[in-house]
Protein backbone atom coordinates (compact mmCIF):
# COMPACT_ATOMS: atom_id res chain seq x y z
CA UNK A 1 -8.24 0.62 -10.87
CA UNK A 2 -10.97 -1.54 -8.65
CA UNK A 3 -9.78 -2.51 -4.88
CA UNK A 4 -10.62 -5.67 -4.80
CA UNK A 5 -9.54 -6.59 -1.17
CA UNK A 6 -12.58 -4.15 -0.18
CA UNK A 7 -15.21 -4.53 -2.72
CA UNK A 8 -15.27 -8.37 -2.68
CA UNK A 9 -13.99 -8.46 0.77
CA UNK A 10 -11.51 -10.41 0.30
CA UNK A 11 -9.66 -12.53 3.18
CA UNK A 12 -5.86 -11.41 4.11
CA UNK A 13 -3.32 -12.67 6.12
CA UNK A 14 0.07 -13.55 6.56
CA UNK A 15 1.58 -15.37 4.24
CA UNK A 16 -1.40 -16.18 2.28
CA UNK A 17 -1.59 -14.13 -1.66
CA UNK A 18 -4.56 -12.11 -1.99
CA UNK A 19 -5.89 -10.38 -5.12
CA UNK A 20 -5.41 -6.76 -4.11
CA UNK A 21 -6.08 -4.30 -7.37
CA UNK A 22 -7.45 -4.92 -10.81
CA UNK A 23 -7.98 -2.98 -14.01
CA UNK A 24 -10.60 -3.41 -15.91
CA UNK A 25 -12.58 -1.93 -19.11
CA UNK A 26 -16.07 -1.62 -18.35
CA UNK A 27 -18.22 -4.34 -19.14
CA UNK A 28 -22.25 -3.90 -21.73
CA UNK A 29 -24.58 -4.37 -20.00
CA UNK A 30 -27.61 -5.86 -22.00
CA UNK A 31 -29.40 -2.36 -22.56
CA UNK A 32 -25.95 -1.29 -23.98
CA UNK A 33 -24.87 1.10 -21.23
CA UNK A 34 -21.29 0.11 -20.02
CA UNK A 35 -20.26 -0.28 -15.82
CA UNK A 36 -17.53 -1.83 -14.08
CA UNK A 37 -19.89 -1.75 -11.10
CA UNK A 38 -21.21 -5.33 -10.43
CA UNK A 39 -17.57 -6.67 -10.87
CA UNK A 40 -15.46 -5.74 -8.03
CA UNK A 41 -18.49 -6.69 -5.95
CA UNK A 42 -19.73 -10.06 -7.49
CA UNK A 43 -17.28 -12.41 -5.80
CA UNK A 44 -14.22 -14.33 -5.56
CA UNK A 45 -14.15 -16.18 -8.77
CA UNK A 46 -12.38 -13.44 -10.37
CA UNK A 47 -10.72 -15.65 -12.88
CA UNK A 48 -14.50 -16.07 -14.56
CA UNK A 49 -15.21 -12.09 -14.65
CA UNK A 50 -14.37 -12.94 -18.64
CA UNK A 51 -17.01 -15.26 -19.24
CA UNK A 52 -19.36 -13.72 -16.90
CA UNK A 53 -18.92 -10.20 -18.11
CA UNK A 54 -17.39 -10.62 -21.35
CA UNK A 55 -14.39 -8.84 -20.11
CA UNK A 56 -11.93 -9.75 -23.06
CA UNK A 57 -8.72 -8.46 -20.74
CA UNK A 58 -8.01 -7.29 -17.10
CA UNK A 59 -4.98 -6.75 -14.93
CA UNK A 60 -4.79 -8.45 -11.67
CA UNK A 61 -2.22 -7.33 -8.99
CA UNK A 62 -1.70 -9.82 -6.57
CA UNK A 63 0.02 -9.50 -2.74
CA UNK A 64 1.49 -11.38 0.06
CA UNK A 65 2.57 -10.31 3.33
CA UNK A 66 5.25 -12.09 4.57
């Protein structure tokens, strides 16, 4: 489980949703190894991460203050 709302640094505030946690697999790298490190950390287009990584599935958990 990745915090996204800290690793991306991710904007929240009232009644706005924010992505907050995400699971993940870890991703190959191309020398094989596997990480999850350069994904919580390589921006807000988190919908991409599975055509950027080649993640096949990941959980997002989503929040709003009210």
């Amino acid at each position: 489980m990745r915090n996204l709302a800290d690793e991306s640094n991710l904007k929240i505030g009232f009644h706005d949703k924010f992505y907050f946690l995400v699971y993940i697999l870890p991703y190959e790298r191309e020398d094989g190894s596997k990480a999850w490190c350069d994904v919580g950390s390589s921006g807000d287009a988190i919908e991409k991460w599975g055509e950027k990584f080649g993640i096949e599935h990941y959980l997002l958990f989503e929040m709003k203050f009210d």
